[in-house]
PDB file of N, CA and C in Angstrom:
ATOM      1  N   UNK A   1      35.926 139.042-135.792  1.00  0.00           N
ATOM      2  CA  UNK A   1      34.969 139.446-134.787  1.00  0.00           C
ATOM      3  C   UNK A   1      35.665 140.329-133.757  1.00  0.00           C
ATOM      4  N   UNK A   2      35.127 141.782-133.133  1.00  0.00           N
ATOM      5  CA  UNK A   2      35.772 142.452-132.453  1.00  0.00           C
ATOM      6  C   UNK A   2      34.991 141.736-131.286  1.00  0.00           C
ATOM      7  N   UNK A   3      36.380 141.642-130.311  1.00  0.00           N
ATOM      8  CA  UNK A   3      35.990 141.116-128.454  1.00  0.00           C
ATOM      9  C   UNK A   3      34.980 142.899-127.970  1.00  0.00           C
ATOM     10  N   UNK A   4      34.534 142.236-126.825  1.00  0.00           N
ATOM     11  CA  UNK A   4      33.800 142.605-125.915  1.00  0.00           C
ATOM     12  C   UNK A   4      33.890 143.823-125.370  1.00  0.00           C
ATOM     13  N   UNK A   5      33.194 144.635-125.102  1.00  0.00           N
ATOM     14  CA  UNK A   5      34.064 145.847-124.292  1.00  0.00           C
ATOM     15  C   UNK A   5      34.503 145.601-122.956  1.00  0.00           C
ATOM     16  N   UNK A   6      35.639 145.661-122.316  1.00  0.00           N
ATOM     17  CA  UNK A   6      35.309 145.122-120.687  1.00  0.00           C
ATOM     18  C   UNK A   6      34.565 146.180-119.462  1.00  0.00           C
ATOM     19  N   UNK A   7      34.041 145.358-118.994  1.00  0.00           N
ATOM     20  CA  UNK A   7      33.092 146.487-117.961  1.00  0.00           C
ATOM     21  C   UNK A   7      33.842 147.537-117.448  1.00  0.00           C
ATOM     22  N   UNK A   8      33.622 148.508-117.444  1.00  0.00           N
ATOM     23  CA  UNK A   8      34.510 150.039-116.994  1.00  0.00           C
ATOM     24  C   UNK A   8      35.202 150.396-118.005  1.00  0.00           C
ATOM     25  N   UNK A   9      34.704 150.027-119.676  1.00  0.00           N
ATOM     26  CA  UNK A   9      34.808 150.551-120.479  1.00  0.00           C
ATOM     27  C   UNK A   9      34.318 151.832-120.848  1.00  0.00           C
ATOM     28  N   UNK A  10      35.365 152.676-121.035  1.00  0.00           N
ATOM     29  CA  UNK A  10      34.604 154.295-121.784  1.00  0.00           C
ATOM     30  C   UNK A  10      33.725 154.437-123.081  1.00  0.00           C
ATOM     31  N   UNK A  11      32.168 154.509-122.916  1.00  0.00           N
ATOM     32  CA  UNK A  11      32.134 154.728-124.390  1.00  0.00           C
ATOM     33  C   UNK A  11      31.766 156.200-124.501  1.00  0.00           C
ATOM     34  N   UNK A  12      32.525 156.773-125.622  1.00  0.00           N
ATOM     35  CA  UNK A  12      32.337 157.763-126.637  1.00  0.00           C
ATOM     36  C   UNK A  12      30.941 158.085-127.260  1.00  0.00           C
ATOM     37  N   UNK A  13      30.138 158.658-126.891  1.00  0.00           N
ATOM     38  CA  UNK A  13      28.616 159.054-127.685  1.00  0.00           C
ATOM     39  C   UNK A  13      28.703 160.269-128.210  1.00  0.00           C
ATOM     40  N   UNK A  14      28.732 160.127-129.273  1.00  0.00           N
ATOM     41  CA  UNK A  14      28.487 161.888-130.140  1.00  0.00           C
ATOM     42  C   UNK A  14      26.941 162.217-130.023  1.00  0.00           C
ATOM     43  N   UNK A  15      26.551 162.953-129.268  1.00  0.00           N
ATOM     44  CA  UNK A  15      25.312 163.864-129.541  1.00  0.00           C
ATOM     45  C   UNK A  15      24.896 163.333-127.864  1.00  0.00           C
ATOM     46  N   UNK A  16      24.184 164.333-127.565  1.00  0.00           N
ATOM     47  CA  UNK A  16      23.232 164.177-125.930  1.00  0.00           C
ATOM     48  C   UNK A  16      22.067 164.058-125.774  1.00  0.00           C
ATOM     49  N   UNK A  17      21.264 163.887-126.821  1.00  0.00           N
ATOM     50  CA  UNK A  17      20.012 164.346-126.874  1.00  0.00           C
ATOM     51  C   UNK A  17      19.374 163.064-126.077  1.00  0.00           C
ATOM     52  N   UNK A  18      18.063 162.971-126.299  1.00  0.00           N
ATOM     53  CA  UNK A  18      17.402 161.697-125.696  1.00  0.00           C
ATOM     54  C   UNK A  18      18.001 160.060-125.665  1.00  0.00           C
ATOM     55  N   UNK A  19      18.499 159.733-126.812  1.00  0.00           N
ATOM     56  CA  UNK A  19      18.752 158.640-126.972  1.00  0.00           C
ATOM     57  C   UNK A  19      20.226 158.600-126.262  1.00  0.00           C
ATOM     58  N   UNK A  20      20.620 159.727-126.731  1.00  0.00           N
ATOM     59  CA  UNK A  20      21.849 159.342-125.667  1.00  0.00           C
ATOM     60  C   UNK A  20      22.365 159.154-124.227  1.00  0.00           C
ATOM     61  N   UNK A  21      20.643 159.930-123.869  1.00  0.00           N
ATOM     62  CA  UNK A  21      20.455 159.449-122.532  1.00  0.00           C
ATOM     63  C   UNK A  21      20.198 158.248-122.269  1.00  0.00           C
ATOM     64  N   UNK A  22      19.371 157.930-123.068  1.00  0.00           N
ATOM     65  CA  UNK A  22      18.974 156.183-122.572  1.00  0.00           C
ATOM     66  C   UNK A  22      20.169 155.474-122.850  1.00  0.00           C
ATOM     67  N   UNK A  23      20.621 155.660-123.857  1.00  0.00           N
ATOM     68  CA  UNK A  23      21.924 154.797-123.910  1.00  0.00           C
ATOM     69  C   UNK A  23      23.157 154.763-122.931  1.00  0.00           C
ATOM     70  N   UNK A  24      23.237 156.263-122.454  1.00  0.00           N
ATOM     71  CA  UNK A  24      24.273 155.803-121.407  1.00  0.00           C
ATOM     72  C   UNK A  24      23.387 155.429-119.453  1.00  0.00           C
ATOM     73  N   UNK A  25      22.442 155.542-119.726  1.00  0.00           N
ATOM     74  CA  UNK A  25      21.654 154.699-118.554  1.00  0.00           C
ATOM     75  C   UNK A  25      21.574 153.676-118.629  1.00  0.00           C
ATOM     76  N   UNK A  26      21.454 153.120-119.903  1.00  0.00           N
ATOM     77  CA  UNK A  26      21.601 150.999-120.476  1.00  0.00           C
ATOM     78  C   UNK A  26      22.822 150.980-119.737  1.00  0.00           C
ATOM     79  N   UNK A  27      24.051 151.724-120.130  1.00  0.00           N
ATOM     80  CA  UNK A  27      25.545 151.525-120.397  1.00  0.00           C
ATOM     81  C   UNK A  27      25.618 151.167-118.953  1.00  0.00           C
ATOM     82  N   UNK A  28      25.164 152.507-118.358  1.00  0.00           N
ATOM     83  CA  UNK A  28      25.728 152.250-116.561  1.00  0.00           C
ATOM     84  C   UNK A  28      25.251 151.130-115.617  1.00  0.00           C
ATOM     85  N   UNK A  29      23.814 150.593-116.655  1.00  0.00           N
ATOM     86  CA  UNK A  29      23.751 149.092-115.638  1.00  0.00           C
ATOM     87  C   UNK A  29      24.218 148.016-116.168  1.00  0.00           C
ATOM     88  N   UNK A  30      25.132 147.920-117.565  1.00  0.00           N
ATOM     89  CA  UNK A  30      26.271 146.713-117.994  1.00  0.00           C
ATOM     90  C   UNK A  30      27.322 147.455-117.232  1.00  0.00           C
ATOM     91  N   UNK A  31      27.714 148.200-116.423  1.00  0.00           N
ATOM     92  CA  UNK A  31      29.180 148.293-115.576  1.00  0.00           C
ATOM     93  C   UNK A  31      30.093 149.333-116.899  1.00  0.00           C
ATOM     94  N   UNK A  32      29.164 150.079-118.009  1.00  0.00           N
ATOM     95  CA  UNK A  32      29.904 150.999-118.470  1.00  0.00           C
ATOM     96  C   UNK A  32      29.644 152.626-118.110  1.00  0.00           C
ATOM     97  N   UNK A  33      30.694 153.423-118.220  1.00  0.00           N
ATOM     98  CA  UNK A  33      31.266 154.944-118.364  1.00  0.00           C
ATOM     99  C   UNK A  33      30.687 155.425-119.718  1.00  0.00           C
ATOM    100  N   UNK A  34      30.246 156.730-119.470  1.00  0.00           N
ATOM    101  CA  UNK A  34      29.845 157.053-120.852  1.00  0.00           C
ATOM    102  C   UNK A  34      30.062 158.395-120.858  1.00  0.00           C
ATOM    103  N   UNK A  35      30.921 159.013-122.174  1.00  0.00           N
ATOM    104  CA  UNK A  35      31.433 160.467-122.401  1.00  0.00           C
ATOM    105  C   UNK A  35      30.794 160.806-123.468  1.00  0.00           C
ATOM    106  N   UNK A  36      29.938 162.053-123.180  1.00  0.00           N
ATOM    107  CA  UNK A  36      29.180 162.838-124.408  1.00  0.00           C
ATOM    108  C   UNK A  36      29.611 163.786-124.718  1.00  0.00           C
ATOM    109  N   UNK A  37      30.154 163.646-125.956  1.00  0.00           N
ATOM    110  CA  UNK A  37      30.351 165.322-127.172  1.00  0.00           C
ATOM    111  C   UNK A  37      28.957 165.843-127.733  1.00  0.00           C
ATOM    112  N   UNK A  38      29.213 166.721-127.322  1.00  0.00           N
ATOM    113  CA  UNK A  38      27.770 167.216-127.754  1.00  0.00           C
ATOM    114  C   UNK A  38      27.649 168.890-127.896  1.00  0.00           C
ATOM    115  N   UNK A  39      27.698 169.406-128.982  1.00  0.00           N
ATOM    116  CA  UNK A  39      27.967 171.210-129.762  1.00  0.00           C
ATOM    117  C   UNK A  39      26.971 171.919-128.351  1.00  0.00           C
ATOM    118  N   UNK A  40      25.506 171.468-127.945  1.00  0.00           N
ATOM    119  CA  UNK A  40      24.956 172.204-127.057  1.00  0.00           C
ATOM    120  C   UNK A  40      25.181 172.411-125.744  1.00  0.00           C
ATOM    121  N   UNK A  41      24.930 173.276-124.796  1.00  0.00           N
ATOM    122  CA  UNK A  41      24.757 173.400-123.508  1.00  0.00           C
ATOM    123  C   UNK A  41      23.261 172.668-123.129  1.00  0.00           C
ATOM    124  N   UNK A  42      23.921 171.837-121.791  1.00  0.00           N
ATOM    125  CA  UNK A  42      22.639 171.317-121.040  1.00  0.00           C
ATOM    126  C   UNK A  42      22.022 170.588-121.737  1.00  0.00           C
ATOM    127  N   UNK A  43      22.662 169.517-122.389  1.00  0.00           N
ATOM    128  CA  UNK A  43      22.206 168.175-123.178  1.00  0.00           C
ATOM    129  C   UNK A  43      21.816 167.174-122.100  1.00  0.00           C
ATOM    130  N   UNK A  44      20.729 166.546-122.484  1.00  0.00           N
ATOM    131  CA  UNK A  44      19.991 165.489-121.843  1.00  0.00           C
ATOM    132  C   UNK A  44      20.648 164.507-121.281  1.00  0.00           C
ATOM    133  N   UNK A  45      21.544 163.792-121.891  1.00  0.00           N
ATOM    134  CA  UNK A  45      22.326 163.143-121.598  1.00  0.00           C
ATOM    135  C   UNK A  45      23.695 163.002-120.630  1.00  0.00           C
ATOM    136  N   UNK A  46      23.682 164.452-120.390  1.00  0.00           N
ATOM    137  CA  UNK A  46      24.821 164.984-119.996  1.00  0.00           C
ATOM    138  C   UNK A  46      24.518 164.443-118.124  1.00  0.00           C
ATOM    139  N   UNK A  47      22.985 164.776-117.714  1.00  0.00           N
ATOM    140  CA  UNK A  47      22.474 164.737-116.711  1.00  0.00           C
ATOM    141  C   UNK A  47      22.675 163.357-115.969  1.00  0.00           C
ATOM    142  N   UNK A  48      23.162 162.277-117.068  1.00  0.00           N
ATOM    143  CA  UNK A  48      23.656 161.127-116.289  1.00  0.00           C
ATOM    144  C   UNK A  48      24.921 160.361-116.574  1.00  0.00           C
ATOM    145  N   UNK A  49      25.641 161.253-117.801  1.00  0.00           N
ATOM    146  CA  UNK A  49      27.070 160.887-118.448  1.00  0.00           C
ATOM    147  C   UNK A  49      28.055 161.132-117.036  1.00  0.00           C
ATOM    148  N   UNK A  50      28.890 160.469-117.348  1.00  0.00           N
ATOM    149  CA  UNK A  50      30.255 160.710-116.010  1.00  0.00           C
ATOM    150  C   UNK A  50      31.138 161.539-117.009  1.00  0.00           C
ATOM    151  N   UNK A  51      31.096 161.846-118.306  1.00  0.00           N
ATOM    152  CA  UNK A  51      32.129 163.199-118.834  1.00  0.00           C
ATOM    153  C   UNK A  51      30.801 163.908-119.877  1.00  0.00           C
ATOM    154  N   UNK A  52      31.348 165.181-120.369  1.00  0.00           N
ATOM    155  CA  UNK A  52      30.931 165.896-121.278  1.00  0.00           C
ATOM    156  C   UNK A  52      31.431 166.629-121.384  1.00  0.00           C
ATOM    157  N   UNK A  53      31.796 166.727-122.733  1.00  0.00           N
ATOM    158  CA  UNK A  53      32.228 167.420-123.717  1.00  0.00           C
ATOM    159  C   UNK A  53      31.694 168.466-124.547  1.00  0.00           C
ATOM    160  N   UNK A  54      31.148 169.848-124.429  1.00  0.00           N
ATOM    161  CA  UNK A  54      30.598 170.524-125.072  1.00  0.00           C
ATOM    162  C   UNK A  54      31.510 171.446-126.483  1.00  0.00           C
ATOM    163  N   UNK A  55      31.356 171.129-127.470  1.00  0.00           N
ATOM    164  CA  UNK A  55      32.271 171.544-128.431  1.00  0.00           C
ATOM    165  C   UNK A  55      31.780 171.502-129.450  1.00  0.00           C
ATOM    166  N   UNK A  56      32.022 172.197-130.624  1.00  0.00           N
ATOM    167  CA  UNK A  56      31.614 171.814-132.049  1.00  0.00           C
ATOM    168  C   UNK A  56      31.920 170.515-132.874  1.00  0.00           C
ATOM    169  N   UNK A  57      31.399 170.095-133.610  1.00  0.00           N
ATOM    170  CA  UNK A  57      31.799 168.791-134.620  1.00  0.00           C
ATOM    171  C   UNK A  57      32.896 169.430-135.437  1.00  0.00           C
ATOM    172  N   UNK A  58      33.423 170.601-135.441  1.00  0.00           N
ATOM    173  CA  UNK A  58      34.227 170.950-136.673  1.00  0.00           C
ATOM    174  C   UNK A  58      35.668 171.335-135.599  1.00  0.00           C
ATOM    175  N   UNK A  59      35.317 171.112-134.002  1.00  0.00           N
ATOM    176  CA  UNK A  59      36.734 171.590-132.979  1.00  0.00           C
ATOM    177  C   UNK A  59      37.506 170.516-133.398  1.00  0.00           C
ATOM    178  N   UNK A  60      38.249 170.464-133.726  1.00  0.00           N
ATOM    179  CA  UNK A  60      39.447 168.966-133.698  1.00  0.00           C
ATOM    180  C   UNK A  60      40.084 169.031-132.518  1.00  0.00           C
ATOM    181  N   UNK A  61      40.621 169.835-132.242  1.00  0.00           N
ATOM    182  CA  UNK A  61      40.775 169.615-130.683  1.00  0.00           C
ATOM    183  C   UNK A  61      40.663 169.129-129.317  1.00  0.00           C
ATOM    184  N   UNK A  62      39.323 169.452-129.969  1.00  0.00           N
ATOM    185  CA  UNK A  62      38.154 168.774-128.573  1.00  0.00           C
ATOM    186  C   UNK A  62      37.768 167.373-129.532  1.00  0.00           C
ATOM    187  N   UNK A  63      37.829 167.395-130.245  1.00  0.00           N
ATOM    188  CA  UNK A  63      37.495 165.657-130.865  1.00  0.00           C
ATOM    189  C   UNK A  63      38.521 164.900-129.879  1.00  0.00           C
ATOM    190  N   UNK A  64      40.049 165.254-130.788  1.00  0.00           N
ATOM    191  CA  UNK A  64      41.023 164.348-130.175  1.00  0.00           C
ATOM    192  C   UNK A  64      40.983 164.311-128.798  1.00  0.00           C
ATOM    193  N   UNK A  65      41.212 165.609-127.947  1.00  0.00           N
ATOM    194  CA  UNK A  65      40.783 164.860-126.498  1.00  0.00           C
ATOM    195  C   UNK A  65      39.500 164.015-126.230  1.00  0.00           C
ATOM    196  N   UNK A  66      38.353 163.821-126.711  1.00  0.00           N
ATOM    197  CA  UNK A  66      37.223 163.323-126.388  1.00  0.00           C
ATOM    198  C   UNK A  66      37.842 162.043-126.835  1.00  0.00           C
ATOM    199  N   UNK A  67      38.312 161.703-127.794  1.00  0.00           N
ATOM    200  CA  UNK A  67      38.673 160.404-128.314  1.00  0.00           C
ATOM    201  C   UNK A  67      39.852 159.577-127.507  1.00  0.00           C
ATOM    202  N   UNK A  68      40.570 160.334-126.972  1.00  0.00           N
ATOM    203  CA  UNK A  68      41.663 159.801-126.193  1.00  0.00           C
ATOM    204  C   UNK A  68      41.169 159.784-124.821  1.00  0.00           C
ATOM    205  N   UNK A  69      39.904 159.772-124.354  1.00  0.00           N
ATOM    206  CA  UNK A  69      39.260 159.714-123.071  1.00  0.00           C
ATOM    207  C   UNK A  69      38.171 158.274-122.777  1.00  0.00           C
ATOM    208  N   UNK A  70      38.140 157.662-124.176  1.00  0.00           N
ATOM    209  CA  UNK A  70      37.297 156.901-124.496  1.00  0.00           C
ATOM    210  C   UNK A  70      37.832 155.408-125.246  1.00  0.00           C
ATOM    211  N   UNK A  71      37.258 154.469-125.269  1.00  0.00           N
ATOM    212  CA  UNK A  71      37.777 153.176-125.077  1.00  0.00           C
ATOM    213  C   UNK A  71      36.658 152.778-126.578  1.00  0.00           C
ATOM    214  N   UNK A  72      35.982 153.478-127.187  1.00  0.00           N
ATOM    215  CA  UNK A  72      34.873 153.113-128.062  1.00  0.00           C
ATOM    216  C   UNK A  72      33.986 154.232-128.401  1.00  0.00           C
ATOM    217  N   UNK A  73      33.833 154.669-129.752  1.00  0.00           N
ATOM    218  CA  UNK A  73      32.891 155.508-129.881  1.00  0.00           C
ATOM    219  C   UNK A  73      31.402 155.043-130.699  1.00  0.00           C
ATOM    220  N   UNK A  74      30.466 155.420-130.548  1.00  0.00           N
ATOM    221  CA  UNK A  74      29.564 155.380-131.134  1.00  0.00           C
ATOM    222  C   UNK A  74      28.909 156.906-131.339  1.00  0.00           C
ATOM    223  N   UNK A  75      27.590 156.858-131.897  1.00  0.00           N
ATOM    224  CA  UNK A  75      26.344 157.978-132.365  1.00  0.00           C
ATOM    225  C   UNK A  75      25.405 157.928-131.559  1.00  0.00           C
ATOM    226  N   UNK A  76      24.634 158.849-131.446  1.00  0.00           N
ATOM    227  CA  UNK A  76      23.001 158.391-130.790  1.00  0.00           C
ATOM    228  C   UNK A  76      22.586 159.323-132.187  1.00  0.00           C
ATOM    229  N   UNK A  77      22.635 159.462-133.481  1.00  0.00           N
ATOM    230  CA  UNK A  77      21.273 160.303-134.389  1.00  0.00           C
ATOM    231  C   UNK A  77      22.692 160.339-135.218  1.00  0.00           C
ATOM    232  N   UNK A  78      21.905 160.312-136.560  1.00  0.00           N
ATOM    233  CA  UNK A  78      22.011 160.124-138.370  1.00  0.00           C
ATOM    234  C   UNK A  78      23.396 161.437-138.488  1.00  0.00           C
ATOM    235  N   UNK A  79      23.022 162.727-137.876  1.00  0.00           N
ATOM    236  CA  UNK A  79      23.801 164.092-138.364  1.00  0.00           C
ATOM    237  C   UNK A  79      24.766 164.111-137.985  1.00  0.00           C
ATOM    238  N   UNK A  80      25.502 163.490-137.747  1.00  0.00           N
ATOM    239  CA  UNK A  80      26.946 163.590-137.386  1.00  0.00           C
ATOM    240  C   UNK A  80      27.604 163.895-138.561  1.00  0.00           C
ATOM    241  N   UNK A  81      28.393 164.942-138.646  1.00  0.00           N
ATOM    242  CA  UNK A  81      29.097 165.347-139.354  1.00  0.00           C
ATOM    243  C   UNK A  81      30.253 164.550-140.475  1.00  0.00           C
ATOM    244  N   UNK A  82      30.650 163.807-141.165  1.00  0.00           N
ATOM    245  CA  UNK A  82      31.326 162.824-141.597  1.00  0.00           C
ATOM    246  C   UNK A  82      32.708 163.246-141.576  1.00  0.00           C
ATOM    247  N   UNK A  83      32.738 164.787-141.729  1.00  0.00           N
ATOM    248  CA  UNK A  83      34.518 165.451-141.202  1.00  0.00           C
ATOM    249  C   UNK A  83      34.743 165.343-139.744  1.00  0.00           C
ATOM    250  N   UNK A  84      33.947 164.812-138.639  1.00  0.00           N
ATOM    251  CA  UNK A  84      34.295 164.672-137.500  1.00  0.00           C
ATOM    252  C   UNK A  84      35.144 163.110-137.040  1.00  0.00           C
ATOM    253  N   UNK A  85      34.189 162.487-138.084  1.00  0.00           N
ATOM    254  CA  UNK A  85      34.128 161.121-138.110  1.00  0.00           C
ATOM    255  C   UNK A  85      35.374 160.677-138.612  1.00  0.00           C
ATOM    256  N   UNK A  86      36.069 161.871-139.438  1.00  0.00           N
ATOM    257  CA  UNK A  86      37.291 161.172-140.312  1.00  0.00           C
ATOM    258  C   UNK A  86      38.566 161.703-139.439  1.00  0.00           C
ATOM    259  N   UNK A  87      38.566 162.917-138.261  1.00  0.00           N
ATOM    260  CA  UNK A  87      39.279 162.670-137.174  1.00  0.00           C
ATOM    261  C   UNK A  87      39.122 161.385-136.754  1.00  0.00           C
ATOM    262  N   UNK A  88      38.346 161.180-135.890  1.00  0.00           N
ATOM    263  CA  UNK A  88      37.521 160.417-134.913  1.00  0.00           C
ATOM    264  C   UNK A  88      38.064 158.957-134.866  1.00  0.00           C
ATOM    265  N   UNK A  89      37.965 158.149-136.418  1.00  0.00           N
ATOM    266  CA  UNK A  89      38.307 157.413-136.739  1.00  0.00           C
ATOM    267  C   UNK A  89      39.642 156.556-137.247  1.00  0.00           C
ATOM    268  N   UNK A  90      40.540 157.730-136.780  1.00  0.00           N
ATOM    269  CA  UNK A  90      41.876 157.603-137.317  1.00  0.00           C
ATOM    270  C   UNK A  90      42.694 156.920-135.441  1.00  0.00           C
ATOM    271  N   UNK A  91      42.098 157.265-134.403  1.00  0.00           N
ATOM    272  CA  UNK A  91      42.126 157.598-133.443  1.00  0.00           C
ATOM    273  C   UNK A  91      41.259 156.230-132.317  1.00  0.00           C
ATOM    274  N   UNK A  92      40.204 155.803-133.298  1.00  0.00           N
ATOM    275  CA  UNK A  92      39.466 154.820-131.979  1.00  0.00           C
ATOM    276  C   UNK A  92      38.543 154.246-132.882  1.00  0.00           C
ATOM    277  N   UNK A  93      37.759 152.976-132.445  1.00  0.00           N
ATOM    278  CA  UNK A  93      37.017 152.245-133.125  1.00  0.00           C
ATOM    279  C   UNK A  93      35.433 152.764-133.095  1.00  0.00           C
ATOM    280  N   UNK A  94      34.792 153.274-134.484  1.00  0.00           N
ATOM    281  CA  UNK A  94      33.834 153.532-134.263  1.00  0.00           C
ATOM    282  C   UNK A  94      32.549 152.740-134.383  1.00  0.00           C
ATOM    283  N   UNK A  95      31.841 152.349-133.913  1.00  0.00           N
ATOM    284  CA  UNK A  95      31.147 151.697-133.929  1.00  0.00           C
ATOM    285  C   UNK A  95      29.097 151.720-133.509  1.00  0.00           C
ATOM    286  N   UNK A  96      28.566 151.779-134.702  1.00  0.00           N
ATOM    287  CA  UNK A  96      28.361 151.173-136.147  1.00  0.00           C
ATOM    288  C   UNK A  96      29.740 151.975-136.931  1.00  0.00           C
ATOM    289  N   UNK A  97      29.402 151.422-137.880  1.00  0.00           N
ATOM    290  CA  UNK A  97      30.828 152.189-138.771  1.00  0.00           C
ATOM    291  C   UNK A  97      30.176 153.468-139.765  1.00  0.00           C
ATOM    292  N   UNK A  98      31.306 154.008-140.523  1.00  0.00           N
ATOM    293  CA  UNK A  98      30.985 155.247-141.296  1.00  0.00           C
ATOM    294  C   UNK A  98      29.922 155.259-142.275  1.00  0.00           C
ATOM    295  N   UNK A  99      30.170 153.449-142.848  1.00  0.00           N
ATOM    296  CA  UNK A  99      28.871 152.798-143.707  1.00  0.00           C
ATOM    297  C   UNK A  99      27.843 152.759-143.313  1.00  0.00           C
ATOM    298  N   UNK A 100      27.338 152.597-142.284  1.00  0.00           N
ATOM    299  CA  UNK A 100      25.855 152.603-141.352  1.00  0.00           C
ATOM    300  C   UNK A 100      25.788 153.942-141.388  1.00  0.00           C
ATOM    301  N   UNK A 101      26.640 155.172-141.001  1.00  0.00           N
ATOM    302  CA  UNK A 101      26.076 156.570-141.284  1.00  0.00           C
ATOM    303  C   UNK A 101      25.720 156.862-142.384  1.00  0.00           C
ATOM    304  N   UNK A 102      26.422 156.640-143.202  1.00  0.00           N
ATOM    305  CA  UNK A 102      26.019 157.111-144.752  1.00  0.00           C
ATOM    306  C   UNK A 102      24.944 157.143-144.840  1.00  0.00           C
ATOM    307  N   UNK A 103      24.535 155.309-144.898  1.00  0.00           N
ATOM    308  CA  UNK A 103      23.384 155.329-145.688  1.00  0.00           C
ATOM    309  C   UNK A 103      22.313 155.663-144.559  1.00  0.00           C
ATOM    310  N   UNK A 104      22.044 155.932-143.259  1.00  0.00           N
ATOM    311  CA  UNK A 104      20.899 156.558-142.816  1.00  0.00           C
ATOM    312  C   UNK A 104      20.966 158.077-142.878  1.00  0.00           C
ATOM    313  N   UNK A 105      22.076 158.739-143.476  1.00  0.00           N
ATOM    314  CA  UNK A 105      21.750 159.924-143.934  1.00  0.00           C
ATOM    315  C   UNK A 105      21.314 160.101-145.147  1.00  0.00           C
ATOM    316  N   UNK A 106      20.987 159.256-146.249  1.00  0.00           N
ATOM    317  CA  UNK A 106      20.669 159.086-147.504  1.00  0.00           C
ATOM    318  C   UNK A 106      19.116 158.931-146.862  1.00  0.00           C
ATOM    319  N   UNK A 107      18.584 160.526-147.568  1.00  0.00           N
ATOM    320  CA  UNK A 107      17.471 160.411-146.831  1.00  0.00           C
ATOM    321  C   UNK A 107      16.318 159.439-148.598  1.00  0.00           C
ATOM    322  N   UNK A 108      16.728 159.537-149.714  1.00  0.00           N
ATOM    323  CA  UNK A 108      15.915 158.888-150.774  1.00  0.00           C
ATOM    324  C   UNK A 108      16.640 157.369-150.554  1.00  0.00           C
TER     325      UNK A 108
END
């Protein structure tokens, strides 16, 4: 069983869009930080994240710093790239895991 995150934990969200807004508005009233990577300008999420990261899924660069800024990563949406994921993951705990992406990108 993985322990707890402790409050003023960083989490890692790949994508900004809606959900990742709500998610890091949940986050900030459990006492968490939330850093969004996200390829667009002026992502939704961004408007209440304490970092953002605007970069491509294919920058490794900007992965590894995003990953070394963060205490936990997760997704907010299915498209995440799976070559981002295989930086990503070498680096920090992702969580759902690569198996939960798969199969909600298996759209049959």
């Amino acid at each position: 069983m993985t322990e707890p995150l402790v409050a003023g934990s960083m989490i890692g969200i790949l994508g900004g869009g809606q959900l990742g807004r709500m998610l890091s508005v949940a986050a900030a009233r459990l006492g968490y930080r939330c850093h969004i990577y996200e390829p667009g300008a002026g992502a939704p999420a961004g408007h209440v994240a304490e970092r953002v990261t605007t970069a491509g899924y294919d920058n490794e660069a900007a992965l590894r710093t995003f990953a070394e800024s963060v205490d936990v990563i997760t997704y907010e949406f299915e498209n995440i790239p799976t070559s981002a994921l295989d930086i990503l993951e070498t680096l920090k705990p992702i969580r759902p895991g690569r198996e939960a992406l798969r199969v909600s990108q298996d759209r049959i």
